[in-house]
N, C-alpha and C. Protein backbone atom coordinates (compact mmCIF):
# COMPACT_ATOMS: atom_id res chain seq x y z
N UNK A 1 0.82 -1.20 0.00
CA UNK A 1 0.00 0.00 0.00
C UNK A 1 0.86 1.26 0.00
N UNK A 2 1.73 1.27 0.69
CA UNK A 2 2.87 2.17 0.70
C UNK A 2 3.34 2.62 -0.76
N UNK A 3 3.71 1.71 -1.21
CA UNK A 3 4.32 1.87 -2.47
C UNK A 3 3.28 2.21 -3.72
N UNK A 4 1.83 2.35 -3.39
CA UNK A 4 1.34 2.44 -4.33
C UNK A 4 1.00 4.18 -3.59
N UNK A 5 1.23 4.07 -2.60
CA UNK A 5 0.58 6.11 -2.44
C UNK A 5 2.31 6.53 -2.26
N UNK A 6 3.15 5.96 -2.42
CA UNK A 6 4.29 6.87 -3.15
C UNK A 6 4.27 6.92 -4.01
N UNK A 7 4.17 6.26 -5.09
CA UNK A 7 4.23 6.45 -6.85
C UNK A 7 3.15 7.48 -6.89
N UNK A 8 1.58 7.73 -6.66
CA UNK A 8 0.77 8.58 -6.57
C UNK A 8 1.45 10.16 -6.31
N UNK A 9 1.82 9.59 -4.92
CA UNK A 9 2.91 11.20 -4.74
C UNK A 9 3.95 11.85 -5.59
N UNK A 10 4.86 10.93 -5.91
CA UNK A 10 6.23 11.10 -7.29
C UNK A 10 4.96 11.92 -8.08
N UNK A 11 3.95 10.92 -9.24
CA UNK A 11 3.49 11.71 -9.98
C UNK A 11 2.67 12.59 -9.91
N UNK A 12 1.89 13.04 -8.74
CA UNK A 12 1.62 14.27 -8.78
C UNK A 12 2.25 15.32 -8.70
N UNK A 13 3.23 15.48 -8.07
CA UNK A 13 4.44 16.32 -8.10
C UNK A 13 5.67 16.35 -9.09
N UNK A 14 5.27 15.20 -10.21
CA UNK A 14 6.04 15.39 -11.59
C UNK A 14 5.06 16.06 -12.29
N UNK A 15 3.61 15.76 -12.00
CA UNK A 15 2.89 16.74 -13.02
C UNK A 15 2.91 18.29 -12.53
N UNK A 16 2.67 18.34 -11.49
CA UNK A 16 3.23 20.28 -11.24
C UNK A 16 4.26 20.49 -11.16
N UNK A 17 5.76 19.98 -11.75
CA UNK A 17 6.85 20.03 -12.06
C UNK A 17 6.28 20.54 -13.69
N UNK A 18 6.03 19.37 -14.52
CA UNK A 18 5.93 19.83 -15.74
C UNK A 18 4.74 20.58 -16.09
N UNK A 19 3.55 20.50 -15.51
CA UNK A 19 2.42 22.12 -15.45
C UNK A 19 3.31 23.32 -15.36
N UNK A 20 3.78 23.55 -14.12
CA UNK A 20 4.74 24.76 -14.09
C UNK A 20 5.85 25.29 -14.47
N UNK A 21 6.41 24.42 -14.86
CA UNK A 21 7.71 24.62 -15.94
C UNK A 21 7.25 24.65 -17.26
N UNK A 22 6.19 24.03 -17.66
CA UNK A 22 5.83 24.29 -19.27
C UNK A 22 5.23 25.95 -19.21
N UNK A 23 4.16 25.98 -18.29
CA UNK A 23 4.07 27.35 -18.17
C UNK A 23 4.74 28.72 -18.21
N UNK A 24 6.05 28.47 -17.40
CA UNK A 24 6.99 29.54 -17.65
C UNK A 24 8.00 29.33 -18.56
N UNK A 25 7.69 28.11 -19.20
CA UNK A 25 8.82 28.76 -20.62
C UNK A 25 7.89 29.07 -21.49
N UNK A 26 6.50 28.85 -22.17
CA UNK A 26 5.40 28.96 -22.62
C UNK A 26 4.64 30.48 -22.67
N UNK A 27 4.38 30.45 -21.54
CA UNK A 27 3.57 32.13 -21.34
C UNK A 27 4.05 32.64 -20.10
N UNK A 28 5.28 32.80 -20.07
CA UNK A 28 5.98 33.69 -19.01
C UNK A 28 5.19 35.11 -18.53
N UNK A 29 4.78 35.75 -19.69
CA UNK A 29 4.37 37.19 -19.13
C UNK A 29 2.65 36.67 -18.56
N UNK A 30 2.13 36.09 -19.25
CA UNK A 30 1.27 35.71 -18.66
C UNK A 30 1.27 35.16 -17.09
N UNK A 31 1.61 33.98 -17.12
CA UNK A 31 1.91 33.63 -15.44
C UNK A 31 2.34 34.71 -14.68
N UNK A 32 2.86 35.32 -15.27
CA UNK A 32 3.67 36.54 -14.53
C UNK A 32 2.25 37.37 -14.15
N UNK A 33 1.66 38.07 -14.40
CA UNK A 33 0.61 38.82 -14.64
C UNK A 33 -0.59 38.23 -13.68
N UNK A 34 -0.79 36.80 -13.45
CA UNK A 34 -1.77 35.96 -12.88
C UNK A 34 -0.74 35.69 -11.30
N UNK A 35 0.34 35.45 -11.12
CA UNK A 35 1.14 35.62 -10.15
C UNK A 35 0.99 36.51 -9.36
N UNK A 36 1.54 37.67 -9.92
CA UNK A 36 2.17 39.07 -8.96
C UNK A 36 1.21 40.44 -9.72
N UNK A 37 0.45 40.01 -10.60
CA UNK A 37 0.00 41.39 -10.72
C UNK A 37 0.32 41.97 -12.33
N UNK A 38 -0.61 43.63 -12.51
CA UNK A 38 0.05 43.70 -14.01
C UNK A 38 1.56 44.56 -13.53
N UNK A 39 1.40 45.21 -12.71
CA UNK A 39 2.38 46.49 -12.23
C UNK A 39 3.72 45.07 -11.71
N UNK A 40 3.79 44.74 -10.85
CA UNK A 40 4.71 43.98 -10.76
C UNK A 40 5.10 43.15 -11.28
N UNK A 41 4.56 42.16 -12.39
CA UNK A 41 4.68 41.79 -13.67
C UNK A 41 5.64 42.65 -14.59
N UNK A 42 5.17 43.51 -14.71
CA UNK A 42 6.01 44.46 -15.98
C UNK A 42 7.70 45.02 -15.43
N UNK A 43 7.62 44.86 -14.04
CA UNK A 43 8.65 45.15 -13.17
C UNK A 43 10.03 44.17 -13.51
N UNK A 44 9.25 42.88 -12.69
CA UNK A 44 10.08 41.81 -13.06
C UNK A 44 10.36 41.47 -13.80
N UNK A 45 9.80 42.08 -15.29
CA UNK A 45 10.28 41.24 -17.08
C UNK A 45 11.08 42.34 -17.28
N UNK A 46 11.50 43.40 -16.67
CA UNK A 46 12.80 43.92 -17.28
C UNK A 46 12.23 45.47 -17.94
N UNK A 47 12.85 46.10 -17.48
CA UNK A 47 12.84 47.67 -18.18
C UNK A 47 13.28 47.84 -19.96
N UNK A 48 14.32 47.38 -19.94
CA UNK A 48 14.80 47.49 -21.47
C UNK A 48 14.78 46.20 -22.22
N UNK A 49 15.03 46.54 -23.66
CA UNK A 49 14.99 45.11 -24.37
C UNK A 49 16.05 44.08 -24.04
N UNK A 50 16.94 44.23 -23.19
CA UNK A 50 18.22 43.44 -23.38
C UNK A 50 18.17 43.08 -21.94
N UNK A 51 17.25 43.35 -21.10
CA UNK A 51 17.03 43.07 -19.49
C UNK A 51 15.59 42.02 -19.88
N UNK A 52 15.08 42.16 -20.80
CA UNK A 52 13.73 41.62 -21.19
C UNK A 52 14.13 40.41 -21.27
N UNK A 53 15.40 40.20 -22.73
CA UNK A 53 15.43 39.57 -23.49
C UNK A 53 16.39 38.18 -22.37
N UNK A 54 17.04 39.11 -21.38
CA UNK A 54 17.87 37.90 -20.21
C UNK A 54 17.09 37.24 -19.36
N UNK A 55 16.03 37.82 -19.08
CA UNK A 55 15.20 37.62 -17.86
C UNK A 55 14.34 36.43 -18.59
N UNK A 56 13.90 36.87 -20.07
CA UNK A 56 13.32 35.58 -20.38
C UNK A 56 13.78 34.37 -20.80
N UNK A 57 15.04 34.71 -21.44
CA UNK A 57 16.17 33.43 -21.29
C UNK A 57 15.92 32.67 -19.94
N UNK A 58 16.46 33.53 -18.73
CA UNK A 58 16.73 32.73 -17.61
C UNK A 58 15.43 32.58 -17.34
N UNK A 59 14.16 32.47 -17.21
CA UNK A 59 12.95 32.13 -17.10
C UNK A 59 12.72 30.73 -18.18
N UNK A 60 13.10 30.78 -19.47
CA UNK A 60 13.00 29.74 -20.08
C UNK A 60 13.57 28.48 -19.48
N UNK A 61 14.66 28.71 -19.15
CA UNK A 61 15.95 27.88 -18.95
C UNK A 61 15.83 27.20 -17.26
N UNK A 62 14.96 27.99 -16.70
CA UNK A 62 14.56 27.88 -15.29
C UNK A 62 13.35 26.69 -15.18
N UNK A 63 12.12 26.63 -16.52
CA UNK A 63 11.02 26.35 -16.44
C UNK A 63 11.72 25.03 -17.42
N UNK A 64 12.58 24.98 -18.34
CA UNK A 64 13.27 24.18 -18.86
C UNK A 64 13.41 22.72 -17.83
N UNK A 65 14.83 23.55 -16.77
CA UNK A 65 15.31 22.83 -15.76
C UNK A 65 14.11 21.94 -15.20
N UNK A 66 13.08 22.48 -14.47
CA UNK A 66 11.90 22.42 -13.78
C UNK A 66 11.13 21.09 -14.53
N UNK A 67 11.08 21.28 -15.86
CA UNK A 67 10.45 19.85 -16.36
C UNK A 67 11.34 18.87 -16.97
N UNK A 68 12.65 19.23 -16.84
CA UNK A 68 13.40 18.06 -17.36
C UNK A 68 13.95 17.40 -16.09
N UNK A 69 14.43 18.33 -15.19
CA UNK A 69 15.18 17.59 -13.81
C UNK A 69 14.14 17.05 -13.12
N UNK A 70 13.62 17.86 -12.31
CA UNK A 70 12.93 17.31 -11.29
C UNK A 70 11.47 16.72 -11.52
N UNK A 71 10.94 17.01 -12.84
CA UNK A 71 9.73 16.18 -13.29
C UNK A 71 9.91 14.96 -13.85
N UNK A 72 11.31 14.77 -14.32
CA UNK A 72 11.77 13.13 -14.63
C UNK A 72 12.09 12.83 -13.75
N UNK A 73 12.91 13.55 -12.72
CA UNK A 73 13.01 12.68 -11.53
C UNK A 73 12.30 12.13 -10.78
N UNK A 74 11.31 13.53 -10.94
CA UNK A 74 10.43 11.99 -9.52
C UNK A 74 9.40 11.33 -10.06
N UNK A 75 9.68 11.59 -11.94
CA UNK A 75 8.40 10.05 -12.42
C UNK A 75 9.35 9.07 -12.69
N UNK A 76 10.84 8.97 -12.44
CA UNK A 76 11.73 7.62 -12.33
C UNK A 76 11.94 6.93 -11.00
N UNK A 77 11.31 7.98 -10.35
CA UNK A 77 11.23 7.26 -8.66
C UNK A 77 10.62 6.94 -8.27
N UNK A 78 9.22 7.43 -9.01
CA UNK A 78 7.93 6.57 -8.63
C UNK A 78 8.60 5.49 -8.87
N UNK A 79 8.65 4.56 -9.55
CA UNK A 79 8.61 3.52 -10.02
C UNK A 79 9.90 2.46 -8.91
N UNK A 80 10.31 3.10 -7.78
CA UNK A 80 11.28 2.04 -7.05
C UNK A 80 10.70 1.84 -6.11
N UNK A 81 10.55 0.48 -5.98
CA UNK A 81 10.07 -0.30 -4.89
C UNK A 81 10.50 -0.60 -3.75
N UNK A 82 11.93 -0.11 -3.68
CA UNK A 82 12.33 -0.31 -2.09
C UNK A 82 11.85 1.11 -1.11
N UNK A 83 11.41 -0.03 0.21
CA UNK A 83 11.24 1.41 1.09
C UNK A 83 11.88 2.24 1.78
N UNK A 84 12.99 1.74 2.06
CA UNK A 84 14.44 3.03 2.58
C UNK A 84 14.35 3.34 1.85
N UNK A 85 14.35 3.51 0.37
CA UNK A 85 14.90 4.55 -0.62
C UNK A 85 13.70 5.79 -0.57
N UNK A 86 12.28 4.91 -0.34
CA UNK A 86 11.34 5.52 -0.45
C UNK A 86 11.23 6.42 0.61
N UNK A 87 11.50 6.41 2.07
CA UNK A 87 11.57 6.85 3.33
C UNK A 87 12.21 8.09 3.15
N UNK A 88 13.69 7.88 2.59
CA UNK A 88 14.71 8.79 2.79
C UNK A 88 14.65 9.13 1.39
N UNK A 89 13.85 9.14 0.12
CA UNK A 89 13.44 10.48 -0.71
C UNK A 89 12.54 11.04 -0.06
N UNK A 90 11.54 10.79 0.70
CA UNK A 90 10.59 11.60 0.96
C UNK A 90 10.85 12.64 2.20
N UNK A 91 11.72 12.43 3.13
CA UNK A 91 12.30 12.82 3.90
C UNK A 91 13.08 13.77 3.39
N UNK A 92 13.54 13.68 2.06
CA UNK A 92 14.76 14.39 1.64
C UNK A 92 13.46 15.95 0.72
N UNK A 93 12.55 15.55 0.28
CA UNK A 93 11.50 16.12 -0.58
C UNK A 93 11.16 17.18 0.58
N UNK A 94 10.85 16.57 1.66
CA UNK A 94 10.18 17.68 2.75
C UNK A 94 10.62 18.51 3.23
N UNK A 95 12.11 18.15 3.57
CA UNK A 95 13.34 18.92 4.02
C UNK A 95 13.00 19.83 3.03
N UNK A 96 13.60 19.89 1.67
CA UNK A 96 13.81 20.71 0.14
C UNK A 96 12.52 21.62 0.17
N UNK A 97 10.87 21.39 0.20
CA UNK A 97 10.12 21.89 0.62
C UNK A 97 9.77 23.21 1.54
N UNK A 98 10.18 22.50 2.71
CA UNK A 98 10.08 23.08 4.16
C UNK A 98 11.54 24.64 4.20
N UNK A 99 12.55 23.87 3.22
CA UNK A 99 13.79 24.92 3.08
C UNK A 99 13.53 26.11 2.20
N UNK A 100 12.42 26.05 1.15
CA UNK A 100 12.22 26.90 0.70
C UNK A 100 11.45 27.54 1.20
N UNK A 101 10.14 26.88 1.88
CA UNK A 101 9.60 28.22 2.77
C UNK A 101 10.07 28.68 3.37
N UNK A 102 11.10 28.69 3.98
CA UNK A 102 11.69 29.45 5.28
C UNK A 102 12.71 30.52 3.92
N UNK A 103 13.10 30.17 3.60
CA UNK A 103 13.88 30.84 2.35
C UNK A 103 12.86 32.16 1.94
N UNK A 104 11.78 31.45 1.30
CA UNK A 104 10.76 32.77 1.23
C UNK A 104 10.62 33.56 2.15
N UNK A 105 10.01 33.20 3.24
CA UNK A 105 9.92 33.88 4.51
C UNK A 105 11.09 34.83 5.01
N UNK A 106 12.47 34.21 5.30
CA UNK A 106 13.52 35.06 5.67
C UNK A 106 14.19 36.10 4.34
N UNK A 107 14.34 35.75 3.23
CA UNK A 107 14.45 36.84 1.98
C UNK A 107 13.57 37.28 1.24
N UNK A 108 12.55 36.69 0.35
CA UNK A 108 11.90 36.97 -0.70
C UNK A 108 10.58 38.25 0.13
N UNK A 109 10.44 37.96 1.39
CA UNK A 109 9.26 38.95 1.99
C UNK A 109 10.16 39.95 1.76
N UNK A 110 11.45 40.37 2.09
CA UNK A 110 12.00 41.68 1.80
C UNK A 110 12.15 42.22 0.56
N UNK A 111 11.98 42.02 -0.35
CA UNK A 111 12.13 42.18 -1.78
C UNK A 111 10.90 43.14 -2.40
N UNK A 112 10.47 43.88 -2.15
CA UNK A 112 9.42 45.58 -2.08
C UNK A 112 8.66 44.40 -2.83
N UNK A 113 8.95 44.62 -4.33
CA UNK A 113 8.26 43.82 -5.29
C UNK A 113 7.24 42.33 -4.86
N UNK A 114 7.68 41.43 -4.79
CA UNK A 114 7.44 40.70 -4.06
C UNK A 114 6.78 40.33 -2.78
N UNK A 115 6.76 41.35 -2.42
CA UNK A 115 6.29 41.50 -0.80
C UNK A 115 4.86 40.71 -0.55
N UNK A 116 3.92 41.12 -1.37
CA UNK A 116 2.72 40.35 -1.13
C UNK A 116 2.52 38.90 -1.62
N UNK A 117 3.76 38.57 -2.23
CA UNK A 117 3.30 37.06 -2.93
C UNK A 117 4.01 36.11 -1.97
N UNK A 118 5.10 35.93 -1.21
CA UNK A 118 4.96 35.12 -0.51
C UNK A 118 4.57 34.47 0.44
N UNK A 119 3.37 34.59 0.97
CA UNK A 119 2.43 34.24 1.73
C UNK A 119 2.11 33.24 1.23
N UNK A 120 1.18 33.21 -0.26
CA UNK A 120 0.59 32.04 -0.62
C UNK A 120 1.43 31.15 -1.35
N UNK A 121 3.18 31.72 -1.37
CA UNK A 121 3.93 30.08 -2.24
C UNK A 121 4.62 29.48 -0.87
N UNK A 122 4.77 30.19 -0.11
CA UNK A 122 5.07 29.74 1.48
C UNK A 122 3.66 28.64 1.63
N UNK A 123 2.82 28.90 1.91
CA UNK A 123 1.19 27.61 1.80
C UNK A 123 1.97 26.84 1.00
N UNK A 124 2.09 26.98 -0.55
CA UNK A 124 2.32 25.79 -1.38
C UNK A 124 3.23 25.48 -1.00
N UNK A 125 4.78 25.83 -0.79
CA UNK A 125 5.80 24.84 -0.02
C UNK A 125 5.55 23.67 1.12
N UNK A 126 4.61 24.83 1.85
CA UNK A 126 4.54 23.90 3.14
C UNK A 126 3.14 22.72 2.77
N UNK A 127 2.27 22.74 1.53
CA UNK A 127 1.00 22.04 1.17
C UNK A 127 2.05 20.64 0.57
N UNK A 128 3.07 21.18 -0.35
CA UNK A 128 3.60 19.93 -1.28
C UNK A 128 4.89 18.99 -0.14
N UNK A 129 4.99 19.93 1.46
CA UNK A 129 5.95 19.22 1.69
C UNK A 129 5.00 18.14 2.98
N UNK A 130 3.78 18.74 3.16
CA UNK A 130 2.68 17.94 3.79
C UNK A 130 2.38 16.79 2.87
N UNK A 131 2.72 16.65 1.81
CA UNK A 131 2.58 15.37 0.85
C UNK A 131 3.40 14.27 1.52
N UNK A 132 4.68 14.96 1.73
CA UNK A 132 5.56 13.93 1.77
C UNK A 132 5.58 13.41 3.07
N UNK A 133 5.09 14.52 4.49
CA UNK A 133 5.16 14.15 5.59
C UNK A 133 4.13 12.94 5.81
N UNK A 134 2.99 13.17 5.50
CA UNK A 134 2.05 12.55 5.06
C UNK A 134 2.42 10.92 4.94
N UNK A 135 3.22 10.87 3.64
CA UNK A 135 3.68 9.45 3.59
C UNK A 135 4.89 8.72 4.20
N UNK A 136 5.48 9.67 5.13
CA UNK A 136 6.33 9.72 5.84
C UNK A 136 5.87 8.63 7.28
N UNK A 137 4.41 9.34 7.80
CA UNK A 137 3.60 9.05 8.92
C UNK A 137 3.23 7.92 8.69
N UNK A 138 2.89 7.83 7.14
CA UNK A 138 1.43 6.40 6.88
C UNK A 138 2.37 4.86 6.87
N UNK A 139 4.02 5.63 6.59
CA UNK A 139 4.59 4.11 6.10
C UNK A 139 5.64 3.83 7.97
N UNK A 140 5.68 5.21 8.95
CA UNK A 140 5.83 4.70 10.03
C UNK A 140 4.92 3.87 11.14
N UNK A 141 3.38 4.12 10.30
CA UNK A 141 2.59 3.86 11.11
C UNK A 141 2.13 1.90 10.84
N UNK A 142 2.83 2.05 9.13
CA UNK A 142 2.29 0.52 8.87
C UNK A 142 3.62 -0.45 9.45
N UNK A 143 4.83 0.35 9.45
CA UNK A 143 6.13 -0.18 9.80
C UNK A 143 6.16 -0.83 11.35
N UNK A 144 5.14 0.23 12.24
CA UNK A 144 5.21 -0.38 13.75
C UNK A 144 3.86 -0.97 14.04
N UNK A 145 2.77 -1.02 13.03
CA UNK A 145 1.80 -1.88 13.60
C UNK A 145 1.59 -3.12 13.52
């Protein structure tokens, strides 16, 4: 049972790997705009053409990364059946999770721009790393009963 609500977990979190990474190499200004706003939107894509033209590079290349690394990764991990491995990725997922909210929280709130959006990707850090705690609990709980 374990192993079938980890593979569940891997691929839901390979599909909002590749939802959100197709998105921002796709319609960057858009997401942008549905994100943070039109005013802070237009902020973050860069004043001039050659600040435009980097920002959307590294946005491509970011949303790139996003569905090739970590959305193949964890639909090649669904698929392993041992449970230490399974224990200590998911352990390792929550940590990675839990590190970026606090990351948001201690820098990105200072950032003027930004200021109002990390509230709700702080939720989603801490929602996708409740995934993992989640199966963290269910496979200590089948381990000692």
């Amino acid at each position: 049972m374990a192993s079938s609500m980890f593979f569940i977990i891997c691929i839901l979190h390979s599909a909002i790997a590749i939802t959100s990474g197709s998105l921002i190499m796709i319609y960057l200004e858009e997401i942008s705009v549905v994100g943070h706003g039109t005013e802070t939107a237009q902020k973050l894509l860069g004043s001039t053409p050659d600040d435009r033209s980097l920002i959307q590079i590294l946005h491509f290349l970011c949303g790139f990364a996003s569905v090739c690394s970590w959305a193949f990764w964890c639909f090649m991990v669904a698929f392993v059946k041992d449970r230490e491995f399974q224990s200590f990725f998911a352990k390792g997922c929550a940590l990675l999770h839990v590190s970026m909210a606090l990351w948001r929280f201690y820098f990105e709130r200072r950032v003027e721009d930004l200021a109002w959006d990390w509230p709700k990707q702080v939720a989603g850090d801490f929602v996708l790393a409740l995934s993992w705690v989640f199966f963290i609990v269910y496979t200590w709980r089948e381990k000692y009963d």
